[in-house]
Protein backbone atom coordinates (compact mmCIF):
# COMPACT_ATOMS: atom_id res chain seq x y z
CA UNK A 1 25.19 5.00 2.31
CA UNK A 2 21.80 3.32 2.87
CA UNK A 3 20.93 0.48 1.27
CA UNK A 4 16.95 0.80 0.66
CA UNK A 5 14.92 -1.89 -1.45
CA UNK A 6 12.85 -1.11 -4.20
CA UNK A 7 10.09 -3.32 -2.81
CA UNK A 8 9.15 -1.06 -0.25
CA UNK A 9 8.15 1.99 -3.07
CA UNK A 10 6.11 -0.73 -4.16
CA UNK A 11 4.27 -0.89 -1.13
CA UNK A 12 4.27 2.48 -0.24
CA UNK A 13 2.68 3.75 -3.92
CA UNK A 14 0.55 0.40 -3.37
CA UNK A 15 -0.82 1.69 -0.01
CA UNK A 16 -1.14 5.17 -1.06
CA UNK A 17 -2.73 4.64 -5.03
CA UNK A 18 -5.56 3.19 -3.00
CA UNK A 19 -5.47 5.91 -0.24
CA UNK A 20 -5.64 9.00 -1.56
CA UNK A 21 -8.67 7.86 -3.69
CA UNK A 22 -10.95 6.90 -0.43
CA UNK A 23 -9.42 9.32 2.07
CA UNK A 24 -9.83 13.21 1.14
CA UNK A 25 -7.30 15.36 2.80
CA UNK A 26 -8.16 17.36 6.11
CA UNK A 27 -7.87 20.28 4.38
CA UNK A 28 -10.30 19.71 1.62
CA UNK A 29 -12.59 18.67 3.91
CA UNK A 30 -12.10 21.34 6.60
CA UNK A 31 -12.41 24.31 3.41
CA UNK A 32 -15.07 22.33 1.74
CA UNK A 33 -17.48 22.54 4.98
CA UNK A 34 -16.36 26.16 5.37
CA UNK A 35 -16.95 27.12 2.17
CA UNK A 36 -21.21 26.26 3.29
CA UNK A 37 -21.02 29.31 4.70
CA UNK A 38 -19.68 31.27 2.62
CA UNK A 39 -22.12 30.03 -0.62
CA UNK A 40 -24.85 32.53 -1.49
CA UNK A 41 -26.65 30.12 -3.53
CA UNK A 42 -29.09 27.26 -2.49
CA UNK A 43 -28.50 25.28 -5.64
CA UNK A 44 -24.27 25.86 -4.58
CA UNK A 45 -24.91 24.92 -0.97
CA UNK A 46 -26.81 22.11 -2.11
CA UNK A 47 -23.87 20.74 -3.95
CA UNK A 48 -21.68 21.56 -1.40
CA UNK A 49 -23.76 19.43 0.69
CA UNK A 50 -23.41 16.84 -1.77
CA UNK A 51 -19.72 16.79 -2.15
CA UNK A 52 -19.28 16.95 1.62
CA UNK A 53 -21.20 14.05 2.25
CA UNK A 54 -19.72 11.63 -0.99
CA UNK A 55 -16.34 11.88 0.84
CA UNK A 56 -17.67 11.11 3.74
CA UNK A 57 -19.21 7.57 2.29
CA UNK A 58 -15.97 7.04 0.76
CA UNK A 59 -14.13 7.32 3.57
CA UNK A 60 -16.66 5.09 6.15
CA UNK A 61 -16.91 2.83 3.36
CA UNK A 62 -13.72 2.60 1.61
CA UNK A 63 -14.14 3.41 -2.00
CA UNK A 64 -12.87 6.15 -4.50
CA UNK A 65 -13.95 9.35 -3.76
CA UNK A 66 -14.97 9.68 -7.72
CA UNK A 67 -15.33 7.66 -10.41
CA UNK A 68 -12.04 8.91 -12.27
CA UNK A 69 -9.10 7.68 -10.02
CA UNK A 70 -7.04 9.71 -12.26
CA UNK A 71 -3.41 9.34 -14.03
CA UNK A 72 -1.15 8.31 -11.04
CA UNK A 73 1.11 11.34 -10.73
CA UNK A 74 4.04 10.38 -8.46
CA UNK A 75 6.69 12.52 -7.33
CA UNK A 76 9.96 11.02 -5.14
CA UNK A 77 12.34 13.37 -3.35
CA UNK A 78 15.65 10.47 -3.35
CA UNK A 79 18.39 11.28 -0.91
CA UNK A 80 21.69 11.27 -2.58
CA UNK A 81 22.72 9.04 0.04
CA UNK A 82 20.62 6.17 -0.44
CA UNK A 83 21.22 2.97 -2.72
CA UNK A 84 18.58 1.33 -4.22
CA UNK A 85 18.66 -2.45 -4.69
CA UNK A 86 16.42 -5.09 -5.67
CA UNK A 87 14.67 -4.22 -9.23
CA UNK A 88 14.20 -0.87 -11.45
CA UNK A 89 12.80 2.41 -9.18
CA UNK A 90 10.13 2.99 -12.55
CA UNK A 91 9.37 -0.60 -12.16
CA UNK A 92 8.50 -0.35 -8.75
CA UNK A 93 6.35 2.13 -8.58
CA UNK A 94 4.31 0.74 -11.60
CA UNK A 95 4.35 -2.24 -9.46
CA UNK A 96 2.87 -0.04 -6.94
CA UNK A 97 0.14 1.39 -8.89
CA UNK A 98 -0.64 -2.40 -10.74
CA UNK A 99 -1.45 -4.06 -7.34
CA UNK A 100 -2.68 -0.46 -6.13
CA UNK A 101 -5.61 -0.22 -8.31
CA UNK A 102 -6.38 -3.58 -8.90
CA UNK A 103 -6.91 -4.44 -5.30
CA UNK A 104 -8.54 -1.01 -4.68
CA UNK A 105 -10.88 -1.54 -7.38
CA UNK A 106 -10.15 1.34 -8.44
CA UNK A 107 -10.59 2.37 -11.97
CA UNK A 108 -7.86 1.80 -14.70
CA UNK A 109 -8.32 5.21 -16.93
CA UNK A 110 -4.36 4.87 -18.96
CA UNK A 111 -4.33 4.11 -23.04
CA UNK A 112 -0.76 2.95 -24.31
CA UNK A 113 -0.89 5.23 -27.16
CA UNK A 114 -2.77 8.63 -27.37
CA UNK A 115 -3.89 7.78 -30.97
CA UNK A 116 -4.77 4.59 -31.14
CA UNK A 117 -6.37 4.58 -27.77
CA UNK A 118 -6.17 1.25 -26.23
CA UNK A 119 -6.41 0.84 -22.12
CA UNK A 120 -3.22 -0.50 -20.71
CA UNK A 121 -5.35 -2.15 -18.21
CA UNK A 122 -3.65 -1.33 -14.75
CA UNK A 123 -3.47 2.07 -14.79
CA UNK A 124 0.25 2.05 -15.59
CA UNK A 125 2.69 3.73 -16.70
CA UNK A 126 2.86 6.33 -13.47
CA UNK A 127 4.13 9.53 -14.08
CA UNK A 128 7.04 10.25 -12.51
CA UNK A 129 9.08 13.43 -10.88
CA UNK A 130 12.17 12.39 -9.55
CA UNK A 131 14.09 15.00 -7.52
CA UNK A 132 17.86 14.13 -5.51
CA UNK A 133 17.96 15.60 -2.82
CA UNK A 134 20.83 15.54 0.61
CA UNK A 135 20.18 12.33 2.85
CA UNK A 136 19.30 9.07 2.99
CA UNK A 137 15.80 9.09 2.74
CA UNK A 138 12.42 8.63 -0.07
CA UNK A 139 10.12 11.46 0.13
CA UNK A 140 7.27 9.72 -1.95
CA UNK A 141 3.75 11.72 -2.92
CA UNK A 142 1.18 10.02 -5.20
CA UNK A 143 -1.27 12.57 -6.86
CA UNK A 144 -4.14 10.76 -8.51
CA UNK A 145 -5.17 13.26 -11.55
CA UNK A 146 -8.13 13.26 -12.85
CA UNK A 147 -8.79 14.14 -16.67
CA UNK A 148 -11.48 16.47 -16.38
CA UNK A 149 -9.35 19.21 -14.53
CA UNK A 150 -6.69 18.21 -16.33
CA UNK A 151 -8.05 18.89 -19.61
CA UNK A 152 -8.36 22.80 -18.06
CA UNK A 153 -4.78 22.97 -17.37
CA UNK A 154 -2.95 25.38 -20.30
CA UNK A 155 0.70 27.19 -20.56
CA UNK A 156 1.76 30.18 -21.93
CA UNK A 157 4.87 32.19 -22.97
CA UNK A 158 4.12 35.40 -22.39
CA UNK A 159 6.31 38.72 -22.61
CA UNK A 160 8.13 40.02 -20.04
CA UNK A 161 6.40 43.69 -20.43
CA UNK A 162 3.09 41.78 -19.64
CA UNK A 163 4.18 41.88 -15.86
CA UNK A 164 2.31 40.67 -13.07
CA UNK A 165 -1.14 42.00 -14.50
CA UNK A 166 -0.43 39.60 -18.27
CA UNK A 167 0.00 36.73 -15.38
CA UNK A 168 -3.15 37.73 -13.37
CA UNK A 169 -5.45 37.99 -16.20
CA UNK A 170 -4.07 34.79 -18.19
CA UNK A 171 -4.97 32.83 -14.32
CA UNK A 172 -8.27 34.34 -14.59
CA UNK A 173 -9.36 33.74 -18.15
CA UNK A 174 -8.10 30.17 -17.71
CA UNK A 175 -10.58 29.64 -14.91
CA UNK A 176 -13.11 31.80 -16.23
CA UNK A 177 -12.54 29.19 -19.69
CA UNK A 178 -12.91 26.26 -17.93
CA UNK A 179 -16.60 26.99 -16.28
CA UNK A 180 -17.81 23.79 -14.58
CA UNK A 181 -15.57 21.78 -16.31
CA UNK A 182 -13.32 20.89 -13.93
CA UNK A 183 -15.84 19.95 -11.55
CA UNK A 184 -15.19 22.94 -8.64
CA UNK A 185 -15.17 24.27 -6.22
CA UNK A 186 -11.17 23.59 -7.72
CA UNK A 187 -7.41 24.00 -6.30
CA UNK A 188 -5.63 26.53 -8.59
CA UNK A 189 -1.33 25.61 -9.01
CA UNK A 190 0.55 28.30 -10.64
CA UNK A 191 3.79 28.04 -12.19
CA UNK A 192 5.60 31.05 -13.02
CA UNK A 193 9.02 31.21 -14.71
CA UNK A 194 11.60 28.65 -15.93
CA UNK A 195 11.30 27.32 -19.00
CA UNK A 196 8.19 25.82 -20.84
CA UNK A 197 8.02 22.60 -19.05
CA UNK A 198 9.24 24.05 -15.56
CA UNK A 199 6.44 26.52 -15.13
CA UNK A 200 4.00 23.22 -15.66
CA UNK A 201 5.61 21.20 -13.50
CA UNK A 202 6.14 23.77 -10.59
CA UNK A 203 2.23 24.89 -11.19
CA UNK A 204 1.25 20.59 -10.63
CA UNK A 205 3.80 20.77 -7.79
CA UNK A 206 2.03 23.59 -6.52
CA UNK A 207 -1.17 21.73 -6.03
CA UNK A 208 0.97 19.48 -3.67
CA UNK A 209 0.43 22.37 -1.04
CA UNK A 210 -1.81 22.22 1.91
CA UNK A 211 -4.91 24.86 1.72
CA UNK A 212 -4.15 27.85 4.24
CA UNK A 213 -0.81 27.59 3.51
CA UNK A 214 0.64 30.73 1.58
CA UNK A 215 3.67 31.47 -0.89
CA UNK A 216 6.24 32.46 1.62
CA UNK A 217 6.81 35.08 -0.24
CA UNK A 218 4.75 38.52 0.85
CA UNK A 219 4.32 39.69 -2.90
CA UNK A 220 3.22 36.51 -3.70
CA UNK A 221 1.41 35.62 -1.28
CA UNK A 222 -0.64 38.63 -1.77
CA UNK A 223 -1.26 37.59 -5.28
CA UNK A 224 -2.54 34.44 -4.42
CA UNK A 225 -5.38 36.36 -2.63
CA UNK A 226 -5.99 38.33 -4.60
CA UNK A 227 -6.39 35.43 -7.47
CA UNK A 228 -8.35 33.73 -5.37
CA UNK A 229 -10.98 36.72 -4.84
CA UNK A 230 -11.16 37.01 -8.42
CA UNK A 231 -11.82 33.79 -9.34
CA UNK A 232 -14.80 33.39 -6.69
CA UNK A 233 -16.34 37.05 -8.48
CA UNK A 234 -16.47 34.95 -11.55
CA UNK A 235 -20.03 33.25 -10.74
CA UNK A 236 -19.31 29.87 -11.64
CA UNK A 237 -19.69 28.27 -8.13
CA UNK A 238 -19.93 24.74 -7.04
CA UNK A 239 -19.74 22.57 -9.85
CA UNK A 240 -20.52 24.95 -12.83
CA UNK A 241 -24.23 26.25 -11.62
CA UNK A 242 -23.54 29.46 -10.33
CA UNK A 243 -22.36 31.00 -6.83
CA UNK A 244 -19.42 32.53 -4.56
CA UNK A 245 -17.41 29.22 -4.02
CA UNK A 246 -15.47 28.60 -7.30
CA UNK A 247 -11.79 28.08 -6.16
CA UNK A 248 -10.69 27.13 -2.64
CA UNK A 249 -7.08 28.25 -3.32
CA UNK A 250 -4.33 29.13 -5.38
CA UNK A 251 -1.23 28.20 -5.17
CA UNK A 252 1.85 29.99 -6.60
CA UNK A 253 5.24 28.81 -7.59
CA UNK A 254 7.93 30.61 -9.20
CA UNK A 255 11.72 29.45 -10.57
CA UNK A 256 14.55 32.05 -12.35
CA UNK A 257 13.38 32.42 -15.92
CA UNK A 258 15.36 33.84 -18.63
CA UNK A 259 15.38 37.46 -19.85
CA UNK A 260 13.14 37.39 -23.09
CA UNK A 261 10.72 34.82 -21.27
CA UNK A 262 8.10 34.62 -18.86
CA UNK A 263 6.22 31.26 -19.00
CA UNK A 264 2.88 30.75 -17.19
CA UNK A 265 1.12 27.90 -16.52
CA UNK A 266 -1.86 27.09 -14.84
CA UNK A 267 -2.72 23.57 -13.55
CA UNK A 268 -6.31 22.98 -11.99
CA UNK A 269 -7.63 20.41 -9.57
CA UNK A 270 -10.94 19.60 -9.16
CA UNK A 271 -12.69 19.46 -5.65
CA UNK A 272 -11.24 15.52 -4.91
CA UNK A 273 -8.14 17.08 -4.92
CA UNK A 274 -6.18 14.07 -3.58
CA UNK A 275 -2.26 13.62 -2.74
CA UNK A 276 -1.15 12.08 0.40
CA UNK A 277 2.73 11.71 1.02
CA UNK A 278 5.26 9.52 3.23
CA UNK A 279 9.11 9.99 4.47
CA UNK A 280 10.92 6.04 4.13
């Protein structure tokens, strides 16, 4: 058993909250500056451009990427084998986020009530995934979401006679829906299967995944592909004005799903898709 204090999530989600707003990942940035030659249109290249080169101030100068630093998603793997001491795990990582985005300057987007609307003031309360897992270590990721691609993000029950082409064309009406809305060229996480709330929490785990990397899975991976072709035919390109580059990737998940169902959902990240992760 490993004893393992609750101070250092706070640090951790502190270190990262701040982060994964200034620093875009390799990826992104690696598919966004490929994706210049791949755009068609001068007004989309021009925006690529554009995007490229706000991440790159961000990064040289140490400020958020955009000015939504998003709900503070966090997910923690916990090894079954490790003790926490010192405080309350949900505590800590507000902590985390408190200090996080208040010495980050980053902004604080959270109400306390979705009615009455009124800003908590640090960003807090996180949301949090908690997973046990074998070991005796913390697998922590912090996804900053941001509301605008959010907002895009939809489930649906369909029926199991819908098959893979009901799933298909729900992804692709949900994209072609959301037009420039979530601020593209976007990151497309698909959940399919499990219950309601599974196949939206699989689809925002999705967009945990690395671009290049496929579903492991042949059949899948193949319909990730071929998602991904169809999404760029749409026309909506960079940032809603028309092109090739719409989507950089999709990303599949599935889980076992019950015989009458077969839930969809499809979660979408804009371009500053950011999540960065660390192993305690």
């Amino acid at each position: 058993m490993r004893e393992f204090d609750v101070k250092k999530i706070t640090e951790a989600v502190k270190r990262l909250s701040m982060e994964t707003n200034y620093f875009l990942g390799e990826d992104m940035v690696k598919a966004l500056k490929a994706s210049l030659d791949k755009e068609e249109s001068p007004v989309g290249k021009s925006v690529l451009g554009q995007i490229i080169e706000n991440q790159e101030i961000a990064r040289t100068e140490q400020m958020a990427i955009c000015q939504d630093t998003g709900f503070t998603v966090v997910f923690i793997d916990l090894g079954q084998d490790v003790h926490l001491t010192g405080g309350d795990l949900t505590e800590a990582v507000n902590e985390g986020v408190r200090q996080g985005y208040q010495e980050g300057y980053l902004r604080k987007s959270i109400v306390k009530d979705p009615l009455h609307r009124v800003n908590t003031g640090d960003n807090t309360p996180a949301v949090i995934h908690l997973r046990i897992v074998p070991g005796e270590k913390v697998h922590l990721t912090v996804a900053p979401k941001g509301g605008g691609s959010e907002n895009m993000s939809e489930v649906q029950m369909l029926k199991p006679a819908d098959g893979p082409e009901g799933v298909k064309n729900f992804v692709i009406d949900r994209v072609r829906r959301s037009g420039g809305n979530p601020c593209p060229p976007i990151v497309v996480g698909v959940g399919i299967g499990g219950t309601y709330e599974t196949a939206a929490l699989i689809a925002k785990r999705a967009l945990l995944r690395e671009l290049g990397q496929f579903n492991p899975d042949p059949y899948y991976a193949e319909m990730e592909k071929e998602l991904l072709r169809a999404i760029n035919r749409l026309g909506i390109g960079p940032m809603g004005l028309g092109g090739r580059v719409t989507a950089l990737g999709v990303f599949i998940e599935t889980y076992p799903c019950h015989i009458a169902s077969l839930p969809i959902a499809v979660n979408i990240q804009c371009h500053a898709a950011r999540h960065k992760s660390v192993v305690i």
